[in-house]
PDB file of N, CA and C in Angstrom:
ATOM      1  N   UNK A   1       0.838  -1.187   0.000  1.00  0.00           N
ATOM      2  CA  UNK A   1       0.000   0.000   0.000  1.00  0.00           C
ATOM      3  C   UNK A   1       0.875   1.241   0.000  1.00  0.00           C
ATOM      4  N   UNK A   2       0.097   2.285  -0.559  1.00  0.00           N
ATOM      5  CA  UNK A   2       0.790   3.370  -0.398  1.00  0.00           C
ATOM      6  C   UNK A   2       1.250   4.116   0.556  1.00  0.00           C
ATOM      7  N   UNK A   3       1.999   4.496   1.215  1.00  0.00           N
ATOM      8  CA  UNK A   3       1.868   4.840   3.069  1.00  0.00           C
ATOM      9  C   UNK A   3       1.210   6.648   3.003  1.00  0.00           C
ATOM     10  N   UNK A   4       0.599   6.934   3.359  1.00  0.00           N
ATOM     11  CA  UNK A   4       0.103   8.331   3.790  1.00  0.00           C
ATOM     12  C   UNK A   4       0.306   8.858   5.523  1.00  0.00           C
ATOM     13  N   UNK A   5       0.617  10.046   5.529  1.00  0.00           N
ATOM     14  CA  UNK A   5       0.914  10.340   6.569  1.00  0.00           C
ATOM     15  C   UNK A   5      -0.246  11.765   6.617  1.00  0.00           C
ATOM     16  N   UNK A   6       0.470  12.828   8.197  1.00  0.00           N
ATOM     17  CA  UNK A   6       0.385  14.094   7.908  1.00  0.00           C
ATOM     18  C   UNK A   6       0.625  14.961   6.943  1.00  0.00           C
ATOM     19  N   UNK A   7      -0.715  15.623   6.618  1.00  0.00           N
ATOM     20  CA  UNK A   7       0.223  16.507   5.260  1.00  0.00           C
ATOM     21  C   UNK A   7       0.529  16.349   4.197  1.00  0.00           C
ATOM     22  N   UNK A   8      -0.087  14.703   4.172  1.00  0.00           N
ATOM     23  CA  UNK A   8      -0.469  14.374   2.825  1.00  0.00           C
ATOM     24  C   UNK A   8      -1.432  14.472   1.958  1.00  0.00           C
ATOM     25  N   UNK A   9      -1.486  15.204   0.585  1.00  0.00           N
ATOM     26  CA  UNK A   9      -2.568  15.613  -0.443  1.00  0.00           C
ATOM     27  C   UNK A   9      -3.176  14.600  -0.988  1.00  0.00           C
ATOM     28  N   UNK A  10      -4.352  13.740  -0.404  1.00  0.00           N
ATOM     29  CA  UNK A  10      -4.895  12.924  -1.507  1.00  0.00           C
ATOM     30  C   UNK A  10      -6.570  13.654  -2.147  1.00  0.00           C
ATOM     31  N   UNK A  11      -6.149  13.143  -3.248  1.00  0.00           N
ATOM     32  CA  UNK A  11      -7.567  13.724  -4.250  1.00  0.00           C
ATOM     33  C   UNK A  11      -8.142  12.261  -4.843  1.00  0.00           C
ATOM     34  N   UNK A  12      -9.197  12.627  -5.134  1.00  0.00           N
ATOM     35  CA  UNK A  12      -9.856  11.801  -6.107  1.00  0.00           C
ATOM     36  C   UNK A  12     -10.447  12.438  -7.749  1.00  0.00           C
ATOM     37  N   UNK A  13     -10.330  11.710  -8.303  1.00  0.00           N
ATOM     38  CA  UNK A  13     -10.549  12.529  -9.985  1.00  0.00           C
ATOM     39  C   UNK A  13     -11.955  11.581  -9.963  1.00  0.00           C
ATOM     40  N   UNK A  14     -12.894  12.283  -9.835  1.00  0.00           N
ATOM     41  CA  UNK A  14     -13.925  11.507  -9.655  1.00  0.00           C
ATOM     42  C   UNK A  14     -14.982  11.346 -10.723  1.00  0.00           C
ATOM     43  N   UNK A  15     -14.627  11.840 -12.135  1.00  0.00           N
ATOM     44  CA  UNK A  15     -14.727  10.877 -13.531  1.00  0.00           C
ATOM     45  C   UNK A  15     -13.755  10.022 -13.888  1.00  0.00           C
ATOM     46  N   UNK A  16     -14.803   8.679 -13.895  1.00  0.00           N
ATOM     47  CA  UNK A  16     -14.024   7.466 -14.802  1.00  0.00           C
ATOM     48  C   UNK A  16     -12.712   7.802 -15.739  1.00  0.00           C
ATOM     49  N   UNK A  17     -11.569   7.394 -15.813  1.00  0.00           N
ATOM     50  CA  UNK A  17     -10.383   7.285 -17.106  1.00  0.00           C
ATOM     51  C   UNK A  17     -10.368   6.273 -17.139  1.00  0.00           C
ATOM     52  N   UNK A  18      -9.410   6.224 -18.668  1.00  0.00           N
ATOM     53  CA  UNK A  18      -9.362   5.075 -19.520  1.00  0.00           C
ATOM     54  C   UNK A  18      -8.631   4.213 -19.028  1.00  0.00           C
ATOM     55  N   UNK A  19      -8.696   2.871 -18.102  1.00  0.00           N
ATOM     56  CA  UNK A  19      -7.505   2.252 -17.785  1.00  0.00           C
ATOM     57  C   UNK A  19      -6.653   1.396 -18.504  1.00  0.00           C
ATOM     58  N   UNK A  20      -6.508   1.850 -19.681  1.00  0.00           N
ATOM     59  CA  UNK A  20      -5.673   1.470 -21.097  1.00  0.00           C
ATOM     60  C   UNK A  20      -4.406   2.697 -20.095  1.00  0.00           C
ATOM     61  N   UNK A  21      -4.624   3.650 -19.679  1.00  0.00           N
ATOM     62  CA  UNK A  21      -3.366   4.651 -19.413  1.00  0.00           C
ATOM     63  C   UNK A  21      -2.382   4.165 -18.622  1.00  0.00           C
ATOM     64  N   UNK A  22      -1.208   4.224 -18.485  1.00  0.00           N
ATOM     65  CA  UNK A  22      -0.130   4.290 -17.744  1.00  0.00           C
ATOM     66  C   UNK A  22       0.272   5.319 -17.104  1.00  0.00           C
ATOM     67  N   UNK A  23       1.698   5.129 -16.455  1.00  0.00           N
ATOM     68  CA  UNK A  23       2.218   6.038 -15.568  1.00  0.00           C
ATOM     69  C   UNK A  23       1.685   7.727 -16.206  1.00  0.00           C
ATOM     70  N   UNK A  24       2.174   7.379 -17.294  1.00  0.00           N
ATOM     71  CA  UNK A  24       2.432   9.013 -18.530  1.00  0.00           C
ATOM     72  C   UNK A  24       1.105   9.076 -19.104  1.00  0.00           C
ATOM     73  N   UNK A  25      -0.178   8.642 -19.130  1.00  0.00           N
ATOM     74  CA  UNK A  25      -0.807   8.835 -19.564  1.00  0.00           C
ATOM     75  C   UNK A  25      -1.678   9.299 -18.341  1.00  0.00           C
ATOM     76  N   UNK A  26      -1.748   8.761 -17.223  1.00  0.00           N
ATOM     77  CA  UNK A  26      -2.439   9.259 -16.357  1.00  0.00           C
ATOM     78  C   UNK A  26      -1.707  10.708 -15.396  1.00  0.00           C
ATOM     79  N   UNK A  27      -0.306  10.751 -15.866  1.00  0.00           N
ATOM     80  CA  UNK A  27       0.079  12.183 -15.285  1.00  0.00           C
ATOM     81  C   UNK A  27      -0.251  13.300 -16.162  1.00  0.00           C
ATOM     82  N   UNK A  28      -0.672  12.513 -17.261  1.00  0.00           N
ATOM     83  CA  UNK A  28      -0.811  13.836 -18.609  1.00  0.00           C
ATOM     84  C   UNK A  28      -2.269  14.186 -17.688  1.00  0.00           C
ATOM     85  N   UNK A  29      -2.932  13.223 -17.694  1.00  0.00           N
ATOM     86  CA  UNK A  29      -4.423  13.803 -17.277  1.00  0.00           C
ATOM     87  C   UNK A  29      -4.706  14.365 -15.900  1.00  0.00           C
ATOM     88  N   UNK A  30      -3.602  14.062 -15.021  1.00  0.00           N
ATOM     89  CA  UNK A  30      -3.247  15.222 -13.763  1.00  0.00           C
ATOM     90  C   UNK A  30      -3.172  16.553 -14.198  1.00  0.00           C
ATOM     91  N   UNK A  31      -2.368  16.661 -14.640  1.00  0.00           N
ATOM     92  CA  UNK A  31      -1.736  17.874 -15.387  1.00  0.00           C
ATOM     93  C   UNK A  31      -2.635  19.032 -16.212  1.00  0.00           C
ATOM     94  N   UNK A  32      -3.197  18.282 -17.291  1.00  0.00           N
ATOM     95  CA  UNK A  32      -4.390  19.001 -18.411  1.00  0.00           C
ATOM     96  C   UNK A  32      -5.420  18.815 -18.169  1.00  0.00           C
ATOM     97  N   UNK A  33      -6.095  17.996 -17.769  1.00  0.00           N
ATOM     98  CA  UNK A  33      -7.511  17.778 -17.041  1.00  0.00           C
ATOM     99  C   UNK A  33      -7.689  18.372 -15.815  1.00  0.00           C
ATOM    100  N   UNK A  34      -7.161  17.550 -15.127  1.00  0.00           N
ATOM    101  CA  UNK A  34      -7.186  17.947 -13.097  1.00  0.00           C
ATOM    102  C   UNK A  34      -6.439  19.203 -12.565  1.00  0.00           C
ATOM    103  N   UNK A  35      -5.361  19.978 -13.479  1.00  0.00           N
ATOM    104  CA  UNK A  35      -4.892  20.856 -13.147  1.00  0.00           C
ATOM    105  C   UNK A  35      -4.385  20.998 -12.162  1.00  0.00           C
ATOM    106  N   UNK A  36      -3.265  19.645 -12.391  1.00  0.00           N
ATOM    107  CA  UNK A  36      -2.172  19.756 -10.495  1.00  0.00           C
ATOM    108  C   UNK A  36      -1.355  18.648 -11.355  1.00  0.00           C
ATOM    109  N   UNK A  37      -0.059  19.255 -10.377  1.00  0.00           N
ATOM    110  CA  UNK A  37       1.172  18.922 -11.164  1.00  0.00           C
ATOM    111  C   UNK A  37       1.357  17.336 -10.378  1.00  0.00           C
ATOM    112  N   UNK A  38       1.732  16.526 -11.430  1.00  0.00           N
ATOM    113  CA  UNK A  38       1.855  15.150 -11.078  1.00  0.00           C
ATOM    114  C   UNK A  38       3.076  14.706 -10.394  1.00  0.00           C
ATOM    115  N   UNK A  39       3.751  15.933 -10.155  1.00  0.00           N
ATOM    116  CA  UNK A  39       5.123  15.419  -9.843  1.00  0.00           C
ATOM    117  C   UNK A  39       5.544  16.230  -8.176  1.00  0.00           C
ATOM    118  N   UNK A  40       4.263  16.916  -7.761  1.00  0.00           N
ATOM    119  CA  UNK A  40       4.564  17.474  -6.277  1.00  0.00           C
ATOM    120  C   UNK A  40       4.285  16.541  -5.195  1.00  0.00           C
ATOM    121  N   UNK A  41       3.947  15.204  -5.499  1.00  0.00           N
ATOM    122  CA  UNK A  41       3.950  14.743  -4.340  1.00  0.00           C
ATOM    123  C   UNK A  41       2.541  13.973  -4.247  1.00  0.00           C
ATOM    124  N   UNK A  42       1.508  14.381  -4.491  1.00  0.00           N
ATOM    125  CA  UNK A  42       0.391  14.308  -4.047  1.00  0.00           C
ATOM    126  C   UNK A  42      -0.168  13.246  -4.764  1.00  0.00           C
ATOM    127  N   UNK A  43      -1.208  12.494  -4.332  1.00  0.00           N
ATOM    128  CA  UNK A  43      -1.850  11.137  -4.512  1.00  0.00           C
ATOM    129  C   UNK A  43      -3.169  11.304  -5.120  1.00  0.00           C
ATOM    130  N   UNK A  44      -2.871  10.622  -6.401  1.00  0.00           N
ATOM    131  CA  UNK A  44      -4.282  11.039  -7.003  1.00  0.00           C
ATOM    132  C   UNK A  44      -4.908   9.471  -7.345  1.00  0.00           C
ATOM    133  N   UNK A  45      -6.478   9.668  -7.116  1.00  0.00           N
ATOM    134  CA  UNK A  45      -7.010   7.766  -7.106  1.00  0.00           C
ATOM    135  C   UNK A  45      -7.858   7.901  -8.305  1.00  0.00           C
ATOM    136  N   UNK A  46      -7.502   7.259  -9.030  1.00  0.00           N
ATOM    137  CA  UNK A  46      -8.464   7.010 -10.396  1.00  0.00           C
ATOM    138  C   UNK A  46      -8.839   6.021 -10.240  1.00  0.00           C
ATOM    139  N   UNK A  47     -10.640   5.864 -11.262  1.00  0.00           N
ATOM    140  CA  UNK A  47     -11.503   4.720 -10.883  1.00  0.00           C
ATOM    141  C   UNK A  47     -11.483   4.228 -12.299  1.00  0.00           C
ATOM    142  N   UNK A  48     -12.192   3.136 -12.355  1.00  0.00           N
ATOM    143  CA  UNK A  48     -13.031   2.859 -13.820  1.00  0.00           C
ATOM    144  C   UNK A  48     -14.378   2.902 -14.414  1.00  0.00           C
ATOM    145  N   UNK A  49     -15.046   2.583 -14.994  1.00  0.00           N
ATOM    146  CA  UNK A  49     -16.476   2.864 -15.494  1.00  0.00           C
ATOM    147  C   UNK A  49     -17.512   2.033 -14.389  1.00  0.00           C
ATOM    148  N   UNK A  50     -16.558   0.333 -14.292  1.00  0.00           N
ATOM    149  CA  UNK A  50     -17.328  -0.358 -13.302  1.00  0.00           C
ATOM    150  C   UNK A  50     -17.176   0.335 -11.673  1.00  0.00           C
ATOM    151  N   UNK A  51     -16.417   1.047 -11.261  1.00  0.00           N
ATOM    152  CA  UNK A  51     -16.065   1.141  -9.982  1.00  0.00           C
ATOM    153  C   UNK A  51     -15.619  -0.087  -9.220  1.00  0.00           C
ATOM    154  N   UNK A  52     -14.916  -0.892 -10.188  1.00  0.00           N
ATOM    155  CA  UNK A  52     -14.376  -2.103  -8.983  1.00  0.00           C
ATOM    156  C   UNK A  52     -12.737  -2.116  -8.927  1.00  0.00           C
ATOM    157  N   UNK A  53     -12.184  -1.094 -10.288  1.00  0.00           N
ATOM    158  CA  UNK A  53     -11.146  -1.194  -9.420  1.00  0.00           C
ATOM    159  C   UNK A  53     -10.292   0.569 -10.190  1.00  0.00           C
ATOM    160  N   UNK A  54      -9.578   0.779  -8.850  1.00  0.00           N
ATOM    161  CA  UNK A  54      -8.675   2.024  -9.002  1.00  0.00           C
ATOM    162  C   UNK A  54      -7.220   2.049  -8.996  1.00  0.00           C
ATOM    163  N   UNK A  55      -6.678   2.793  -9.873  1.00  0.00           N
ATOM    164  CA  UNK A  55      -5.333   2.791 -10.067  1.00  0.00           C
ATOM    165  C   UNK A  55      -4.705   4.174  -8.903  1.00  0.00           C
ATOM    166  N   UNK A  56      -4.009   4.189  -8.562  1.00  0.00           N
ATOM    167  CA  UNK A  56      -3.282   5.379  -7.746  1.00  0.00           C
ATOM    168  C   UNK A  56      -1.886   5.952  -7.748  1.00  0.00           C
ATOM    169  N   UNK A  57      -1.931   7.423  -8.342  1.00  0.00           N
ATOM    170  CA  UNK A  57      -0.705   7.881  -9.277  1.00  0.00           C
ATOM    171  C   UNK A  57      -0.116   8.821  -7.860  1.00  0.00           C
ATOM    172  N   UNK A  58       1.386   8.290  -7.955  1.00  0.00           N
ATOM    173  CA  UNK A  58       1.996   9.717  -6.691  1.00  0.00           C
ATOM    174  C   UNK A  58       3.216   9.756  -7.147  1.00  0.00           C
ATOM    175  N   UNK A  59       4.168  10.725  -6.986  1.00  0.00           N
ATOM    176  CA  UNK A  59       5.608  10.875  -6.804  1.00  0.00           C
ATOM    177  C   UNK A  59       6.330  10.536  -6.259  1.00  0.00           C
ATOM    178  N   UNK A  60       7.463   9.758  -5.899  1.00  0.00           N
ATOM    179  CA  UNK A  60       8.321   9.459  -4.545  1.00  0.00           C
ATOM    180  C   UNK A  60       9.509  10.254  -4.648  1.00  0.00           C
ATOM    181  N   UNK A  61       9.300  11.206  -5.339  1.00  0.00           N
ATOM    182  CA  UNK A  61      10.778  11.855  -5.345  1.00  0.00           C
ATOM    183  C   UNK A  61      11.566  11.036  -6.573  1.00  0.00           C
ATOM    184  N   UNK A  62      11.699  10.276  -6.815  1.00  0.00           N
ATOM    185  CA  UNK A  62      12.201   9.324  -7.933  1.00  0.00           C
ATOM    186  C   UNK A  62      11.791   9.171  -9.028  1.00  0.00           C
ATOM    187  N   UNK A  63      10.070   8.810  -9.177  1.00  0.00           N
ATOM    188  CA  UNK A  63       9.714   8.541 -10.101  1.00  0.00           C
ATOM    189  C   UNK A  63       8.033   8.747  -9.941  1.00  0.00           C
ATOM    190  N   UNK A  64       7.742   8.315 -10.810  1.00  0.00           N
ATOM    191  CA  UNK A  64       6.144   7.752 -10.900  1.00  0.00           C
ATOM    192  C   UNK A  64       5.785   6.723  -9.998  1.00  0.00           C
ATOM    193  N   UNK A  65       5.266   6.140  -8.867  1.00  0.00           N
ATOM    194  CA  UNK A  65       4.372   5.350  -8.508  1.00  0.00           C
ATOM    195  C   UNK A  65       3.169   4.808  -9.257  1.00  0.00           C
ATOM    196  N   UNK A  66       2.678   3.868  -9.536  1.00  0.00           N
ATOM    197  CA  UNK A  66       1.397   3.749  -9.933  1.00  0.00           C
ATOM    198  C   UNK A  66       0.845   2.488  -8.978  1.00  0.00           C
ATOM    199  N   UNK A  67      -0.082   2.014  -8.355  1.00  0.00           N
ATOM    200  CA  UNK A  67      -0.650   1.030  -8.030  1.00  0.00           C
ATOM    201  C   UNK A  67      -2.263   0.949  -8.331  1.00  0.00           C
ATOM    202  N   UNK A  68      -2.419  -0.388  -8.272  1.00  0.00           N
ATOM    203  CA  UNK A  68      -4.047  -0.846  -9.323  1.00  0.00           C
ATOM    204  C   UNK A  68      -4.671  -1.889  -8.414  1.00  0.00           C
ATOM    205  N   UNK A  69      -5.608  -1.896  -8.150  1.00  0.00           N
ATOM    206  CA  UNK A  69      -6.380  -2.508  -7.022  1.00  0.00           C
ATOM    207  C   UNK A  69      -7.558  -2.591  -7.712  1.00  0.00           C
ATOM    208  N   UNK A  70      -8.071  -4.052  -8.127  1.00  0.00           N
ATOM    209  CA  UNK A  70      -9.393  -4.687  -8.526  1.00  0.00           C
ATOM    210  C   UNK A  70      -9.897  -5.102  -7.320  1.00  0.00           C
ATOM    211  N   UNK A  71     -11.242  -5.200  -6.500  1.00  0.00           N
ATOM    212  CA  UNK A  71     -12.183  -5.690  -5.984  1.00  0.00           C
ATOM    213  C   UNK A  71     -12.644  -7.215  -6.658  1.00  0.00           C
ATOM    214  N   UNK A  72     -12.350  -8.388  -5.628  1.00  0.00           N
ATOM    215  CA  UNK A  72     -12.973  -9.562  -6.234  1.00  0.00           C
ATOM    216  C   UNK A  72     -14.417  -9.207  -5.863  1.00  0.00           C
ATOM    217  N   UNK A  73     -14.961  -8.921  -4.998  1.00  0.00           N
ATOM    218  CA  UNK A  73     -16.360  -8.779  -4.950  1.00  0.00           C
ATOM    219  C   UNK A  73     -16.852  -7.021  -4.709  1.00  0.00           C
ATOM    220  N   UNK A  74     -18.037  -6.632  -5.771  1.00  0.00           N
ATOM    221  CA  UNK A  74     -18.487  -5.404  -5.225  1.00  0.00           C
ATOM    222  C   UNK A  74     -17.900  -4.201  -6.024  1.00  0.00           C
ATOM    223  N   UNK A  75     -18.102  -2.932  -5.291  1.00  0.00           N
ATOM    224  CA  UNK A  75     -17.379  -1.813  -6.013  1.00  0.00           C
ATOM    225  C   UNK A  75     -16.725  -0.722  -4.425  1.00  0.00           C
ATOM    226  N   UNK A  76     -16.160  -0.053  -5.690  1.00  0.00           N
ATOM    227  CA  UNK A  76     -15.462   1.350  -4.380  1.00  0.00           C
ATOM    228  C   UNK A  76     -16.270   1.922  -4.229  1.00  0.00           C
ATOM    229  N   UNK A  77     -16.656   2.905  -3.428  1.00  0.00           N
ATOM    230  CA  UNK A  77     -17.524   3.910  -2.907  1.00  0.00           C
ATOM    231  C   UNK A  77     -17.479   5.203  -3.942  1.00  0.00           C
ATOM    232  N   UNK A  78     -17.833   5.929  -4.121  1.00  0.00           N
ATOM    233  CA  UNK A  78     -17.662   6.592  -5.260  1.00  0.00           C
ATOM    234  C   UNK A  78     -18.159   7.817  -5.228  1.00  0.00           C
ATOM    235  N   UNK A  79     -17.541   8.788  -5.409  1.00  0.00           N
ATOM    236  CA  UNK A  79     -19.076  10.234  -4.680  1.00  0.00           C
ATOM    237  C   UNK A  79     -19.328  10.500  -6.435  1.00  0.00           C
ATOM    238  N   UNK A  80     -20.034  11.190  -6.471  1.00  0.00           N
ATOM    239  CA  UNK A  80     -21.122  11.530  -7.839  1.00  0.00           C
ATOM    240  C   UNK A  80     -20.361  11.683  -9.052  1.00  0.00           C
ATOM    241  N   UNK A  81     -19.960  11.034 -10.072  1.00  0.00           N
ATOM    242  CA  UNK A  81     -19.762  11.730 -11.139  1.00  0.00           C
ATOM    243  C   UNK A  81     -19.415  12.921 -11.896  1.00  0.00           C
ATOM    244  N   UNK A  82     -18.721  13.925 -11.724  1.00  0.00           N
ATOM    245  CA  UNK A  82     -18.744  15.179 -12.223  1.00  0.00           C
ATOM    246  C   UNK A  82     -17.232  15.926 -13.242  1.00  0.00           C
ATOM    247  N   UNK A  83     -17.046  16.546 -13.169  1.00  0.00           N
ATOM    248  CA  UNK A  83     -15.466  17.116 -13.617  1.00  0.00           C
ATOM    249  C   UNK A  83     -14.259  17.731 -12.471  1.00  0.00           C
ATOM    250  N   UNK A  84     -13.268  17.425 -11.811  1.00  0.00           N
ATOM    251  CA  UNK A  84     -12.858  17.957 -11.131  1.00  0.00           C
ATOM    252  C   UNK A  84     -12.361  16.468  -9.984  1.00  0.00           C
ATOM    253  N   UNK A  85     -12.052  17.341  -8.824  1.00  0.00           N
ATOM    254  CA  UNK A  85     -11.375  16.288  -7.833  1.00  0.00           C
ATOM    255  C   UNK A  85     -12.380  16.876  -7.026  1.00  0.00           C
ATOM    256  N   UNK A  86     -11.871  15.573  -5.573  1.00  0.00           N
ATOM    257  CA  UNK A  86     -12.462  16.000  -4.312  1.00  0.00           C
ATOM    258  C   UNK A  86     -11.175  15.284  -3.760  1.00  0.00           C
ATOM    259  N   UNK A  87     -11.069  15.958  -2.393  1.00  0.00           N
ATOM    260  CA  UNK A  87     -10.012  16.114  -1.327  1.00  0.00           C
ATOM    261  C   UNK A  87     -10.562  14.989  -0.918  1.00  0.00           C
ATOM    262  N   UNK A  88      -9.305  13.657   0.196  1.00  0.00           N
ATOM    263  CA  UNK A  88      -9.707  12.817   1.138  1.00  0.00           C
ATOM    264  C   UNK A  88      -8.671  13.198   1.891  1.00  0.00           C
ATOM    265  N   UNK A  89      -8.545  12.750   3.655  1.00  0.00           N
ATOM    266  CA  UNK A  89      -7.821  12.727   4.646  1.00  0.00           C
ATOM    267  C   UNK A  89      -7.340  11.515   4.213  1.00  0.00           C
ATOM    268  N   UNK A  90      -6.157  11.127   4.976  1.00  0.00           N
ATOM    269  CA  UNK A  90      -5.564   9.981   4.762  1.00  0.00           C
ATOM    270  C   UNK A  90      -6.275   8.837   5.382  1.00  0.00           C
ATOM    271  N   UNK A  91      -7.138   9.188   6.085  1.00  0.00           N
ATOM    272  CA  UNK A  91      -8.167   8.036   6.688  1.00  0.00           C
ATOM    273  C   UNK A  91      -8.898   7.392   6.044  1.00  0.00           C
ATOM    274  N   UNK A  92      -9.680   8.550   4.941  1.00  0.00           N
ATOM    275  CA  UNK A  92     -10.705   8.403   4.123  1.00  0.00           C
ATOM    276  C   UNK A  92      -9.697   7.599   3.048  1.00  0.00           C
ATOM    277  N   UNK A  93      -8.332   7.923   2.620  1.00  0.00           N
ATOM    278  CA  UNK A  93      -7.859   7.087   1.902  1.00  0.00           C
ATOM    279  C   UNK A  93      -7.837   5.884   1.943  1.00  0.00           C
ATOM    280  N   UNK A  94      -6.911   5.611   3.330  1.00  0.00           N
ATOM    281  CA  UNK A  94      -7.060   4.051   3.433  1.00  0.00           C
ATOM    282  C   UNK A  94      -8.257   3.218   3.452  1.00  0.00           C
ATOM    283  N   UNK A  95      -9.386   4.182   3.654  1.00  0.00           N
ATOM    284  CA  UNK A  95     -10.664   3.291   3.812  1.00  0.00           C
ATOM    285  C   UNK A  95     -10.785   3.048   2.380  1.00  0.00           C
ATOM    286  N   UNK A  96     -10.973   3.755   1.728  1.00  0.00           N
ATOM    287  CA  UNK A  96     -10.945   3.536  -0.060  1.00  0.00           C
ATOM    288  C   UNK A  96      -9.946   2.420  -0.114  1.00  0.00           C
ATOM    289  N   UNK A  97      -8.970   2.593  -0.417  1.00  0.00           N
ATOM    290  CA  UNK A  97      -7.996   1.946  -0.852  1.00  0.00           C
ATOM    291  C   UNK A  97      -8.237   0.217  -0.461  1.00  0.00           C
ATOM    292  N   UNK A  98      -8.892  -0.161   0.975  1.00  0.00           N
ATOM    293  CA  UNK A  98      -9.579  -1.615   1.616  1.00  0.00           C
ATOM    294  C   UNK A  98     -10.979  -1.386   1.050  1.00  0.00           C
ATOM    295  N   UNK A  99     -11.493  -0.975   0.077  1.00  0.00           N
ATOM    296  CA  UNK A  99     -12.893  -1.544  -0.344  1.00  0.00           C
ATOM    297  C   UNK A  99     -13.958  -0.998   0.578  1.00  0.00           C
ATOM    298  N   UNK A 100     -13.528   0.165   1.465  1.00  0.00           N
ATOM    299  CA  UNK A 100     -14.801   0.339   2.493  1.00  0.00           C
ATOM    300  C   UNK A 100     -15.344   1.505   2.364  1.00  0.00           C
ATOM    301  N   UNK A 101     -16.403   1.963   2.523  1.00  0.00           N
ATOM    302  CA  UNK A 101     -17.279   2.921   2.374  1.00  0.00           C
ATOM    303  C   UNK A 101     -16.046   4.256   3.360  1.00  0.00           C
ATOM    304  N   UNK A 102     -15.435   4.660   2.727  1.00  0.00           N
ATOM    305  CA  UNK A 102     -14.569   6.098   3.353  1.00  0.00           C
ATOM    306  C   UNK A 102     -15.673   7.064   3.481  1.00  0.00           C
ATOM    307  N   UNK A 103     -16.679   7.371   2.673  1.00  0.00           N
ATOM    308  CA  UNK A 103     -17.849   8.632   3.342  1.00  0.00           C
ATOM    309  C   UNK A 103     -18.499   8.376   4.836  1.00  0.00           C
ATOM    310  N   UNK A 104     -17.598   7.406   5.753  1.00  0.00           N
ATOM    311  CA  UNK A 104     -18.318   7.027   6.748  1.00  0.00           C
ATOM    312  C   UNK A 104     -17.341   7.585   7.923  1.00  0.00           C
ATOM    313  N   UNK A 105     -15.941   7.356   7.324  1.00  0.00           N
ATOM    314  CA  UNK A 105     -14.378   8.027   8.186  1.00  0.00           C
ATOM    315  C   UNK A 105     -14.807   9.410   8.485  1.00  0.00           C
ATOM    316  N   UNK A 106     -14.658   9.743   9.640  1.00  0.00           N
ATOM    317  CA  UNK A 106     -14.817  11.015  10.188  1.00  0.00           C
ATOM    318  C   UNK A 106     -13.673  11.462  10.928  1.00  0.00           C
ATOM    319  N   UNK A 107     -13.083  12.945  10.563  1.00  0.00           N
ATOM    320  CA  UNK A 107     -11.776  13.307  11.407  1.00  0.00           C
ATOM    321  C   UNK A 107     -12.210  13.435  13.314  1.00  0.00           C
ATOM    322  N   UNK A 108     -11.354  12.798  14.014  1.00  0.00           N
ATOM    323  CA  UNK A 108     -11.892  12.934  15.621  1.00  0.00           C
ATOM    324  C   UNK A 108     -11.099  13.616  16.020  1.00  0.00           C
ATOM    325  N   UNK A 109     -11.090  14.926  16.766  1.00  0.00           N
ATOM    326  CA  UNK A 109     -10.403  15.628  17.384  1.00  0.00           C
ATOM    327  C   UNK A 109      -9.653  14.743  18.851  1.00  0.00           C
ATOM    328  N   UNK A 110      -8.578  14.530  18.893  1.00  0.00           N
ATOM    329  CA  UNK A 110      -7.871  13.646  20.160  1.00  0.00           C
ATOM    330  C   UNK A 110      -7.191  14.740  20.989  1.00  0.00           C
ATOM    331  N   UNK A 111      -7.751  14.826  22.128  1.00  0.00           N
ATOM    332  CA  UNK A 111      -7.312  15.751  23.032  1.00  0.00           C
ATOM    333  C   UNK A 111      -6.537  14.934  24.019  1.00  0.00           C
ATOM    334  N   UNK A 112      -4.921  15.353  23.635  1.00  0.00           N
ATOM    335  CA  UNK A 112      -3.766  14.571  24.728  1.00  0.00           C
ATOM    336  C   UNK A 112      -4.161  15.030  25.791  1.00  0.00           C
ATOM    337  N   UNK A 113      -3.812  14.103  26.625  1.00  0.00           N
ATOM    338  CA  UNK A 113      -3.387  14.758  28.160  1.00  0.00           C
ATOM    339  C   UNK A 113      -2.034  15.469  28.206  1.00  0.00           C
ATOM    340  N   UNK A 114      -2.188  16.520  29.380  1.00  0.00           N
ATOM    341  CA  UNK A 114      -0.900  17.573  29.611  1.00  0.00           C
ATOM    342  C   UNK A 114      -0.005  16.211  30.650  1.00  0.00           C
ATOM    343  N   UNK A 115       0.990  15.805  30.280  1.00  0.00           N
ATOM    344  CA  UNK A 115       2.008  15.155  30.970  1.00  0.00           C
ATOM    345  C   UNK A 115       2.878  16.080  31.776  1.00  0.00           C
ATOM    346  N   UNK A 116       2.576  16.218  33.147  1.00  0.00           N
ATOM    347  CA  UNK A 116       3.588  16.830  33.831  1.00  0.00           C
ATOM    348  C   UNK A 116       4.212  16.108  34.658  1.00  0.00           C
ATOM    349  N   UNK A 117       5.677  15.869  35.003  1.00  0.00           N
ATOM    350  CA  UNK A 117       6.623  15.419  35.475  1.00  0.00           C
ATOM    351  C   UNK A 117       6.719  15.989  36.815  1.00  0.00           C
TER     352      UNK A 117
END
C-alpha cells in the first residue's frame, strides 16, 4: 500500500479514465484535465467505469508510482460523477484503498493529556 501520513494531499478525480493509461498517460491527465502537477507529491485515485477497481498515481521523489487494485467482490464507494477532484484525509484514503465505504471516516479531534513530570 501506499503509506500516507500528515500533510499528505490525496484527491480523487472523480470521472471514470481510460484504464488502457499508464504512468504518462495518467500524469498527462493530472496535469491538463485535473490541473495539479503530477510530480509534487500528491496522490491522485483514479476509478473505472465499473467502480471495482482504481489505479493510484503519486511521486516518490524518484519517479512515478502507480498502483491498481481490482475488488474480487463489489465496487469502491464513489461520490457523484462530475469534472474535477475532491479532497480525502488519509483516513478516508485508506478506507478507499480496503474496499470500504470512506464517506463514513470522520476526522476525531484527540485531546492529549498535559504530561507533567
Amino acid at each position: 500500500m501506499i503509506l500516507t501520513g500528515q500533510g499528505l494531499r490525496v484527491v480523487v478525480a472523480v470521472k471514470p479514465v481510460d484504464f488502457r493509461k499508464g504512468h504518462d498517460g495518467l500524469a498527462a491527465v493530472v496535469q491538463s484535465e485535473l490541473g495539479l502537477d503530477p510530480h509534487s507529491g500528491i496522490i491522485v485515485v483514479f476509478r473505472s467505469k465499473r467502480a471495482d477497481r482504481i489505479k493510484v498515481l503519486t511521486w516518490d521523489g524518484g519517479g512515478l508510482v502507480l498502483a491498481y487494485k481490482r475488488l474480487e467482490q463489489g465496487s469502491f464507494a464513489w461520490p457523484p460523477i462530475r469534472d474535477g477532484v475532491m479532497k480525502l484525509s488519509a483516513a478516508q484514503f485508506g478506507a478507499l484503498f480496503e474496499g470500504l465505504d470512506w464517506r463514513k471516516v470522520r476526522a476525531v479531534n484527540v485531546r492529549r493529556p498535559n504530561l507533567v513530570e
